[in-house]
PDB file of N, CA and C in Angstrom:
ATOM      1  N   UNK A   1       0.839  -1.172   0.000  1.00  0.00           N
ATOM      2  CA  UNK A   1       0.000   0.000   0.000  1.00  0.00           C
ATOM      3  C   UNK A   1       0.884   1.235   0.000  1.00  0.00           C
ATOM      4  N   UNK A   2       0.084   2.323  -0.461  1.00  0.00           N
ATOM      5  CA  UNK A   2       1.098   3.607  -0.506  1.00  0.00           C
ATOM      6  C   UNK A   2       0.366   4.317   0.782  1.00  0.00           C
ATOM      7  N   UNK A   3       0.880   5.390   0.713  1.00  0.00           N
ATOM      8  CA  UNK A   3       1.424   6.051   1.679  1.00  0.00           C
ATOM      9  C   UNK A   3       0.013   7.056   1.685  1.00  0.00           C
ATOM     10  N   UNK A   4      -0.851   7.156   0.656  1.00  0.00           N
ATOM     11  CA  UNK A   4      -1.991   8.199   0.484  1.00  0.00           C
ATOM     12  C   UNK A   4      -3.046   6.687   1.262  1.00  0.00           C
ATOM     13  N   UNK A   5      -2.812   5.137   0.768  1.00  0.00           N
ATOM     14  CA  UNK A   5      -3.630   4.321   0.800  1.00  0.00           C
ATOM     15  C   UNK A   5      -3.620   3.997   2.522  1.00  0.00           C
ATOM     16  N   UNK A   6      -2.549   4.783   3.150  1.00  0.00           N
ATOM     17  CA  UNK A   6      -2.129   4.265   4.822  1.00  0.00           C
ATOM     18  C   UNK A   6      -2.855   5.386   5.343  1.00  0.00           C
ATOM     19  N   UNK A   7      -2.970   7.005   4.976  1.00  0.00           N
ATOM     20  CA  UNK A   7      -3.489   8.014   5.413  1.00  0.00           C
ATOM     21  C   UNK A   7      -5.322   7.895   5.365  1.00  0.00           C
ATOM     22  N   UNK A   8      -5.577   6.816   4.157  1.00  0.00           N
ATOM     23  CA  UNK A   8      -7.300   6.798   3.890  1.00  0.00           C
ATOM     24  C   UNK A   8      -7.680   5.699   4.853  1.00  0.00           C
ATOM     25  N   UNK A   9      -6.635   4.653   5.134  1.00  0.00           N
ATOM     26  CA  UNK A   9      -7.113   3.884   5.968  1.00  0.00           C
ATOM     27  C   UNK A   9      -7.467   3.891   7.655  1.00  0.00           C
ATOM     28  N   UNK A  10      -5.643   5.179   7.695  1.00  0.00           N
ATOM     29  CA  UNK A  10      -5.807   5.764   8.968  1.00  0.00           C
ATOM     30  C   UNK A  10      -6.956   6.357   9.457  1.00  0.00           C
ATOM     31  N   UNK A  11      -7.186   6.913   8.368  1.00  0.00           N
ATOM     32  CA  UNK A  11      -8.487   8.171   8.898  1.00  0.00           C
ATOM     33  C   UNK A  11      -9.900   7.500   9.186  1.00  0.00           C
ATOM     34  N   UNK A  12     -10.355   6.759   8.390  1.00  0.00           N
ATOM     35  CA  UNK A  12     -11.557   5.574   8.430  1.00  0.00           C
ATOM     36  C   UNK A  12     -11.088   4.792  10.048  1.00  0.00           C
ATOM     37  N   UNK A  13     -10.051   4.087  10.443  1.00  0.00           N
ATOM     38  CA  UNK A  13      -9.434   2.987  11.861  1.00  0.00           C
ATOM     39  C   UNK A  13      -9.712   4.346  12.569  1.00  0.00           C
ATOM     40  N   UNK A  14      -9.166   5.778  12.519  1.00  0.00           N
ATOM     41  CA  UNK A  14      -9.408   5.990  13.844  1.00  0.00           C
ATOM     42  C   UNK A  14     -10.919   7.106  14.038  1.00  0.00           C
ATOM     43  N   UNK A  15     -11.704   7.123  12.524  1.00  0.00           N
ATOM     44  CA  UNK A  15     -13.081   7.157  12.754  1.00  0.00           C
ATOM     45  C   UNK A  15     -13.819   6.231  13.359  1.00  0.00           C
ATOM     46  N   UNK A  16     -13.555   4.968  13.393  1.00  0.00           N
ATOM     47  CA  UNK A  16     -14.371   4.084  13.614  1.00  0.00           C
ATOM     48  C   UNK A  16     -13.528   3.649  15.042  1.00  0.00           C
ATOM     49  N   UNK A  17     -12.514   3.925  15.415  1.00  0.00           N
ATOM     50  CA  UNK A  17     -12.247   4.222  16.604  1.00  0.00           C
ATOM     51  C   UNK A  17     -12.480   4.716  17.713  1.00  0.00           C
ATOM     52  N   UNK A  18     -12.449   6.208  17.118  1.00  0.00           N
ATOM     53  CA  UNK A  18     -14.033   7.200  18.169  1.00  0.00           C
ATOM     54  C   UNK A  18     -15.336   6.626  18.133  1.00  0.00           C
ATOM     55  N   UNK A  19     -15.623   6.375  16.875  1.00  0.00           N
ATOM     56  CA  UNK A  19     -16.913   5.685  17.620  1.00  0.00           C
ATOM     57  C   UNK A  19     -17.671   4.704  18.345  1.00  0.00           C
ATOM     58  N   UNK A  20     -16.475   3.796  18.472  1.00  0.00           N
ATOM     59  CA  UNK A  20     -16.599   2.924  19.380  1.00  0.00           C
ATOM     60  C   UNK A  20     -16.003   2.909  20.615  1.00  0.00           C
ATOM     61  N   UNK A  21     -15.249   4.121  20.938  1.00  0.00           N
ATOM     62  CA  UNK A  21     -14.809   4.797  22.143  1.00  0.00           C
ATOM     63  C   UNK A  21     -15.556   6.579  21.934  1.00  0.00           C
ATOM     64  N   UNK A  22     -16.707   6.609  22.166  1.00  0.00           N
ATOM     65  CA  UNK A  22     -17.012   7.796  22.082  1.00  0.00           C
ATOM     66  C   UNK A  22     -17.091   8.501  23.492  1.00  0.00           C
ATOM     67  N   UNK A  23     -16.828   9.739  23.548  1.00  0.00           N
ATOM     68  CA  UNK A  23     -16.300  11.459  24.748  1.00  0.00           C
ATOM     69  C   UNK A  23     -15.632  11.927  23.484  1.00  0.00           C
ATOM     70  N   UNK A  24     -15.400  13.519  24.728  1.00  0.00           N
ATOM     71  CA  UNK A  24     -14.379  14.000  24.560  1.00  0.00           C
ATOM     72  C   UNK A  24     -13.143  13.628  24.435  1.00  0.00           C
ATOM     73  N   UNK A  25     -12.344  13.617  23.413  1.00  0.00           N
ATOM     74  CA  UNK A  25     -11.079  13.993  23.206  1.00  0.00           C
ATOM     75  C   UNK A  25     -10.530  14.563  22.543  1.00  0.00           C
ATOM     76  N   UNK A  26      -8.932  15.070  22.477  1.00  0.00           N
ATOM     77  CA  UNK A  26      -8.083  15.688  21.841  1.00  0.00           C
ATOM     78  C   UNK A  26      -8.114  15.360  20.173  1.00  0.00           C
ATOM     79  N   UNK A  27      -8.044  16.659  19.709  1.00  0.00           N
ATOM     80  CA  UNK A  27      -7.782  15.830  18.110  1.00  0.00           C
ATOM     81  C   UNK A  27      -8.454  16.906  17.370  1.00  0.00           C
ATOM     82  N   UNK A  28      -9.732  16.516  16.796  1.00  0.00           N
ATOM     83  CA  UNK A  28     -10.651  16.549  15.587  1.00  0.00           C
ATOM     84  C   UNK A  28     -10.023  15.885  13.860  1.00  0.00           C
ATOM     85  N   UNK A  29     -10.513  16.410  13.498  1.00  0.00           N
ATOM     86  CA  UNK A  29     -10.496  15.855  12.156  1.00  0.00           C
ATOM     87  C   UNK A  29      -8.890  15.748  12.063  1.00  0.00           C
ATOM     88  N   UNK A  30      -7.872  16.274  12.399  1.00  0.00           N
ATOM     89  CA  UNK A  30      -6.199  16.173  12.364  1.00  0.00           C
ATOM     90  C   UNK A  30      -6.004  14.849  13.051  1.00  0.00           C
ATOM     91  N   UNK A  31      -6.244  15.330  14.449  1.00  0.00           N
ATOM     92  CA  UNK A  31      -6.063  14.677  15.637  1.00  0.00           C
ATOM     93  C   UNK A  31      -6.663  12.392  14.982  1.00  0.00           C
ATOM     94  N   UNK A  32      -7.386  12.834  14.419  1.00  0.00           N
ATOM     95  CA  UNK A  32      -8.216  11.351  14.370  1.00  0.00           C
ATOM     96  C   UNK A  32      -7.189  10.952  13.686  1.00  0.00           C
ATOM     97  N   UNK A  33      -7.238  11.436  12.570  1.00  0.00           N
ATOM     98  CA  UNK A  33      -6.021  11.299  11.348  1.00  0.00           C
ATOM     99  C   UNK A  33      -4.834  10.497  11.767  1.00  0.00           C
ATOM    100  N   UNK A  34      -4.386  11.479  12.725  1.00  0.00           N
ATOM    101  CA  UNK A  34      -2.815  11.356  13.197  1.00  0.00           C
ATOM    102  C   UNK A  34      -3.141   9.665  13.957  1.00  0.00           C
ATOM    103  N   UNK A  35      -4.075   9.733  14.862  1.00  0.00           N
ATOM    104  CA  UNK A  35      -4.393   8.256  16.032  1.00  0.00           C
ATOM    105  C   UNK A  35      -4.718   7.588  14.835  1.00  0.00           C
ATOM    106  N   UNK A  36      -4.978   7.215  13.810  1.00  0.00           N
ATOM    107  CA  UNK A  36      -6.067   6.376  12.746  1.00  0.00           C
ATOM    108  C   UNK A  36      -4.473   5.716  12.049  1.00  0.00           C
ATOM    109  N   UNK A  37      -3.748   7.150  11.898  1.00  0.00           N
ATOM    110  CA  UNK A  37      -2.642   6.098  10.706  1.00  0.00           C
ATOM    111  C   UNK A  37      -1.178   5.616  11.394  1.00  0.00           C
ATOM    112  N   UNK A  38      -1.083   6.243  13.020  1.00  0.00           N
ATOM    113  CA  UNK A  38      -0.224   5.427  14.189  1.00  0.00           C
ATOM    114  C   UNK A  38      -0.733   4.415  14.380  1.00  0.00           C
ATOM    115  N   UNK A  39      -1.649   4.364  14.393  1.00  0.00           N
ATOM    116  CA  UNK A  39      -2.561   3.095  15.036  1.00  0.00           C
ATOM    117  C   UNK A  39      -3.012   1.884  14.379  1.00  0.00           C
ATOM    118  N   UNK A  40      -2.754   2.244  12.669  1.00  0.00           N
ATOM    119  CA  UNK A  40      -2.385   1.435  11.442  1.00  0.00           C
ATOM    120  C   UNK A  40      -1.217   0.630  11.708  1.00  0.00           C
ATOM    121  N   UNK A  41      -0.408   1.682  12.088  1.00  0.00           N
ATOM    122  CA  UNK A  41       1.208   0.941  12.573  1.00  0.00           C
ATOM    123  C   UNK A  41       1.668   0.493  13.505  1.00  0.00           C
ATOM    124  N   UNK A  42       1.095   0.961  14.379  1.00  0.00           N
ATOM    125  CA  UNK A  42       1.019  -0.053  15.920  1.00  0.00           C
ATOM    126  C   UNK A  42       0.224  -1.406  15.710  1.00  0.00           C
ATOM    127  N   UNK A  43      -1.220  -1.407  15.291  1.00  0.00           N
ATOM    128  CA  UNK A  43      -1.820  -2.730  14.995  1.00  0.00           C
ATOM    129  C   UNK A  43      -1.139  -3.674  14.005  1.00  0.00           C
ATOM    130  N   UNK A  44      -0.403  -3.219  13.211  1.00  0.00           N
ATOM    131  CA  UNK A  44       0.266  -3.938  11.396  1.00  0.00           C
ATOM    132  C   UNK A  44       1.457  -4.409  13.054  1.00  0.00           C
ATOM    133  N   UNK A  45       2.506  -4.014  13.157  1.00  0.00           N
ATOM    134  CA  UNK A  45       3.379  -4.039  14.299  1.00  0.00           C
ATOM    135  C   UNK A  45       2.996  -5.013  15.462  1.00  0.00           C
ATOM    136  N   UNK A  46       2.117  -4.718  15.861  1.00  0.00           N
ATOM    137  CA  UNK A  46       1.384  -5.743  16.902  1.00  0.00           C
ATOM    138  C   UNK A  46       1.495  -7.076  16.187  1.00  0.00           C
ATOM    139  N   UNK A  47       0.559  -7.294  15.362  1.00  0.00           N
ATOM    140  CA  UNK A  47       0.177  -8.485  14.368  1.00  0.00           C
ATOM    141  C   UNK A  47       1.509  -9.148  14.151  1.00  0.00           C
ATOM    142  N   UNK A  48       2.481  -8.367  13.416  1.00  0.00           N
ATOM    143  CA  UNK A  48       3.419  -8.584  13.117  1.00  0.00           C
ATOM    144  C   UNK A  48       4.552  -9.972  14.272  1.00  0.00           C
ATOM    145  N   UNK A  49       4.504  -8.854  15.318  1.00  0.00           N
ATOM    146  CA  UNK A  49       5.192  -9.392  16.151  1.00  0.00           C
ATOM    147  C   UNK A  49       4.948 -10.323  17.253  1.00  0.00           C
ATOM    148  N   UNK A  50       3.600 -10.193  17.650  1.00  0.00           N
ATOM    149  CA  UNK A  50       3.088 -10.796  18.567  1.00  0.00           C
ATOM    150  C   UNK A  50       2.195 -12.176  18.602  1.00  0.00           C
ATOM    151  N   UNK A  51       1.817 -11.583  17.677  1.00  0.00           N
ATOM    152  CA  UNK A  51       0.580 -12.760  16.669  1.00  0.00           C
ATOM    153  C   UNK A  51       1.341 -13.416  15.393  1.00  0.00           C
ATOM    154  N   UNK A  52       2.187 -13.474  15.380  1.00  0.00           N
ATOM    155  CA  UNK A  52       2.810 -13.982  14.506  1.00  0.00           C
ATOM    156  C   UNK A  52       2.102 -14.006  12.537  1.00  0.00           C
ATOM    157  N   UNK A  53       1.783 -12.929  12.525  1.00  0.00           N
ATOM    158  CA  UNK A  53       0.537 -12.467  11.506  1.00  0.00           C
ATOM    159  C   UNK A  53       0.764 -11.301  10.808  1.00  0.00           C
ATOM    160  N   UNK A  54       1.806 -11.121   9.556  1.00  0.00           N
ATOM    161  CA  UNK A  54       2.026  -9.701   9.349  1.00  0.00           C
ATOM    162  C   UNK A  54       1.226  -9.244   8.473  1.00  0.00           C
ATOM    163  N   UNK A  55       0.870  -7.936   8.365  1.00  0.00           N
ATOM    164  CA  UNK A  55      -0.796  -7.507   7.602  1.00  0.00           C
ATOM    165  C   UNK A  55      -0.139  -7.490   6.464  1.00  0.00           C
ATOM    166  N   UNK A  56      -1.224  -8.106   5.755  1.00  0.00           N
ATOM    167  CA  UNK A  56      -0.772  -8.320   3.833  1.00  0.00           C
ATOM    168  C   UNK A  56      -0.653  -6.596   3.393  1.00  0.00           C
ATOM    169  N   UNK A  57      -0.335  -6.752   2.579  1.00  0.00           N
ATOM    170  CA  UNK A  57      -0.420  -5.389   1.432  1.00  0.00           C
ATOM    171  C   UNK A  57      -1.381  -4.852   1.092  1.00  0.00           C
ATOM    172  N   UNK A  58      -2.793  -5.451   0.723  1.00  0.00           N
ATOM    173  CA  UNK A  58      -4.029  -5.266   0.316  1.00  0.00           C
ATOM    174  C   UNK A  58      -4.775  -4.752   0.743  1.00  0.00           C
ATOM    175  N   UNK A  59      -5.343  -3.778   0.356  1.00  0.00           N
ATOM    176  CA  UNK A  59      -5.841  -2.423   1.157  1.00  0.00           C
ATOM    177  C   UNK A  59      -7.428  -2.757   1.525  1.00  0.00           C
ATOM    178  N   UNK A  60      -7.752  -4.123   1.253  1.00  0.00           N
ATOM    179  CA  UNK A  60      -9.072  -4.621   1.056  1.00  0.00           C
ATOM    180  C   UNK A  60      -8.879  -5.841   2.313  1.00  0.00           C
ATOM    181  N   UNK A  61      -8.202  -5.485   2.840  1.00  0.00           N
ATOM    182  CA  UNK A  61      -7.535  -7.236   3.898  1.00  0.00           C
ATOM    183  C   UNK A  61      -8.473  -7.108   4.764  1.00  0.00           C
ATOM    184  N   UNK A  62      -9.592  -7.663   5.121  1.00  0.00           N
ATOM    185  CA  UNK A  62     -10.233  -7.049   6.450  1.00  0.00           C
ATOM    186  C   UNK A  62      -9.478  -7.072   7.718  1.00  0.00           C
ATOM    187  N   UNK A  63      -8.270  -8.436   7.576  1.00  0.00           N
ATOM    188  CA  UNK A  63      -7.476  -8.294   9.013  1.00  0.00           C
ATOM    189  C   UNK A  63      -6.621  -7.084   8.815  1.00  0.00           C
ATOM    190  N   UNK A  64      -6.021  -6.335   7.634  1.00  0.00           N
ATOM    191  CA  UNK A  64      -5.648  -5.240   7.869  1.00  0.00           C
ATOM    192  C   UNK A  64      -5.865  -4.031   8.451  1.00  0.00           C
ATOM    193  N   UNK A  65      -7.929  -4.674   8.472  1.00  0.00           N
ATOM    194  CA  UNK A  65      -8.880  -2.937   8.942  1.00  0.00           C
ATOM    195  C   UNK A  65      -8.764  -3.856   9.991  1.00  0.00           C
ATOM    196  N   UNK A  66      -9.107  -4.681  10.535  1.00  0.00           N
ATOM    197  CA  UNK A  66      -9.047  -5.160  12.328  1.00  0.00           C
ATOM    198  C   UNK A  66      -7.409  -4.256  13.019  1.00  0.00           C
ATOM    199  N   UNK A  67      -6.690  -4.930  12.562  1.00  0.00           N
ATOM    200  CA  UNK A  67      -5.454  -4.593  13.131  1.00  0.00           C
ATOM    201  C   UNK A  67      -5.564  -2.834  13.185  1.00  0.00           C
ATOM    202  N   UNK A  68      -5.488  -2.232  12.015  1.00  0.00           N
ATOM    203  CA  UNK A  68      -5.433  -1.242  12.065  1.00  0.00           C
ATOM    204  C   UNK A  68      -6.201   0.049  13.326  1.00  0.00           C
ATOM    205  N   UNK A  69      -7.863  -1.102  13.028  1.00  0.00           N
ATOM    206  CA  UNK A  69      -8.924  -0.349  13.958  1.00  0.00           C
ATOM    207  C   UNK A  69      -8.232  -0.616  15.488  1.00  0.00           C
ATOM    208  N   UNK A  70      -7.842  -1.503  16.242  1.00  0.00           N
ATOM    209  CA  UNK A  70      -7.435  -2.422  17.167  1.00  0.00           C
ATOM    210  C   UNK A  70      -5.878  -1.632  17.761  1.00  0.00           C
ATOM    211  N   UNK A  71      -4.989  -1.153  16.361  1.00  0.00           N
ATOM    212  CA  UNK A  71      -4.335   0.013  16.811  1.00  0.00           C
ATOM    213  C   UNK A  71      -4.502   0.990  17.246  1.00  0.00           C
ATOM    214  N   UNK A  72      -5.757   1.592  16.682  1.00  0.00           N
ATOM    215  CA  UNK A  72      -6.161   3.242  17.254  1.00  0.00           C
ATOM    216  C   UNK A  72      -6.931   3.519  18.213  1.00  0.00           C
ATOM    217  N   UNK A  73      -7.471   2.300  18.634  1.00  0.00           N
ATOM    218  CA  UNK A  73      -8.361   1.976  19.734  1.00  0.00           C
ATOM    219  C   UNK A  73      -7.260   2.187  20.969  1.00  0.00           C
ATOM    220  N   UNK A  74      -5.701   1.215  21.024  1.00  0.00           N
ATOM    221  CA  UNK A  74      -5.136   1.113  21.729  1.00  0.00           C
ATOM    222  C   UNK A  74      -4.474   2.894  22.372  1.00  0.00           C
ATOM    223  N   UNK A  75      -4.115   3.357  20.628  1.00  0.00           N
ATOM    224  CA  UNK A  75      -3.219   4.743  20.751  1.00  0.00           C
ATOM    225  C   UNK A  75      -4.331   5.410  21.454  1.00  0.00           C
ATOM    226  N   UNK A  76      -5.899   5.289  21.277  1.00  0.00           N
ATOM    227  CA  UNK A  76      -6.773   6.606  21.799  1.00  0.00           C
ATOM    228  C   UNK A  76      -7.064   6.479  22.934  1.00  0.00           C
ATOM    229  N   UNK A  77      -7.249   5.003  23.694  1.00  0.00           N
ATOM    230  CA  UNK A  77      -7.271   4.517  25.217  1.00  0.00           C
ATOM    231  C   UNK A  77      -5.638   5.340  25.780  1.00  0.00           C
ATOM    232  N   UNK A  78      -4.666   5.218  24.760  1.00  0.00           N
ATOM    233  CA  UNK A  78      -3.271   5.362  25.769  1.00  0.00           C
ATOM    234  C   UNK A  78      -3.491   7.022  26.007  1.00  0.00           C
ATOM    235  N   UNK A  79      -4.046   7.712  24.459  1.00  0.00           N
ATOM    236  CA  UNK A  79      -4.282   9.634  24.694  1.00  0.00           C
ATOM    237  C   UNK A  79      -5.335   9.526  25.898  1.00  0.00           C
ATOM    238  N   UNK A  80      -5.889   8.832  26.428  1.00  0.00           N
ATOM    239  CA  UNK A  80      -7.156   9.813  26.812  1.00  0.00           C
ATOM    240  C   UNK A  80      -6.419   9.206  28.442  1.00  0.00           C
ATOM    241  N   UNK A  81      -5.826   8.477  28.215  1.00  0.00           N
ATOM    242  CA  UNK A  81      -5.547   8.293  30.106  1.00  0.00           C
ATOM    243  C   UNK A  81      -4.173   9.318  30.074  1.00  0.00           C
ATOM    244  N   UNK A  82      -3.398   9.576  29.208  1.00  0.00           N
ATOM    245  CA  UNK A  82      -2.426  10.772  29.367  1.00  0.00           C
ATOM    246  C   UNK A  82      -2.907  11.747  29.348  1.00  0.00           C
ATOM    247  N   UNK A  83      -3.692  12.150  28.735  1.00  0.00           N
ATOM    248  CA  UNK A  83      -4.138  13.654  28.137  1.00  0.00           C
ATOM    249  C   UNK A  83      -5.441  13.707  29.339  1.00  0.00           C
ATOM    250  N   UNK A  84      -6.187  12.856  29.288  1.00  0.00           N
ATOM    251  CA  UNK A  84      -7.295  13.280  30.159  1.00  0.00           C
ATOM    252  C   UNK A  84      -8.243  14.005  29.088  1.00  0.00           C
ATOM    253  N   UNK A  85      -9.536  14.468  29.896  1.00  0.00           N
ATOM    254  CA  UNK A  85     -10.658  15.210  29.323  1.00  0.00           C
ATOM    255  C   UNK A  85     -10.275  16.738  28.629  1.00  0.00           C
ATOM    256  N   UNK A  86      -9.793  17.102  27.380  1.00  0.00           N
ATOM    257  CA  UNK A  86      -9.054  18.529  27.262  1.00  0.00           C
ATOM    258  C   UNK A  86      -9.853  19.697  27.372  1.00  0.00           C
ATOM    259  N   UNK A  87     -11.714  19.080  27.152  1.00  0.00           N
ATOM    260  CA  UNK A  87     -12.326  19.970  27.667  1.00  0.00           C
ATOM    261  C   UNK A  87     -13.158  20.808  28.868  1.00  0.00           C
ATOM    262  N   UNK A  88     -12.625  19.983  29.895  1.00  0.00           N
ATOM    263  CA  UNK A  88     -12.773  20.311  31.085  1.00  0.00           C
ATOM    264  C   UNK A  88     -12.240  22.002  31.865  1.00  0.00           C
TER     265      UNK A  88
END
């Protein structure tokens, strides 16, 4: 996958990230972005190493959108216990 195909996927993993962790948090439309396509690479990484499972190339892999979603879930649980509520 390229590098525009890691940013479309990011952004979709850490949409569907917030919404299955929905509050307040840090971000918006950047912010998701940024957690959606770390969290591509933390989950691909995870898989990789742990699970003995490295995410194919194919931008259609559904274990690629698991992993990926499963990354940003992790990165937005790790922001929101560092960062806390930003709108408080």
């Amino acid at each position: 996958m390229g590098i525009i195909s890691w940013i479309i996927l990011g952004l979709l993993a850490g949409a569907v990230a917030k919404m299955l962790l929905p509050g307040r948090a840090p971000g918006g439309l950047i912010g998701t972005t940024l957690i959606g396509v770390a969290g591509a690479f933390v989950g691909g990484w995870l898989s990789a190493r742990f699970l003995n499972r490295p995410v194919e190339t194919d931008f259609f892999d559904l274990y690629t959108w698991g992993a990926a979603i499963a990354g940003s879930l992790v990165l937005l649980i790790g922001i929101r216990i560092l960062v806390g509520n930003s709108r408080e």
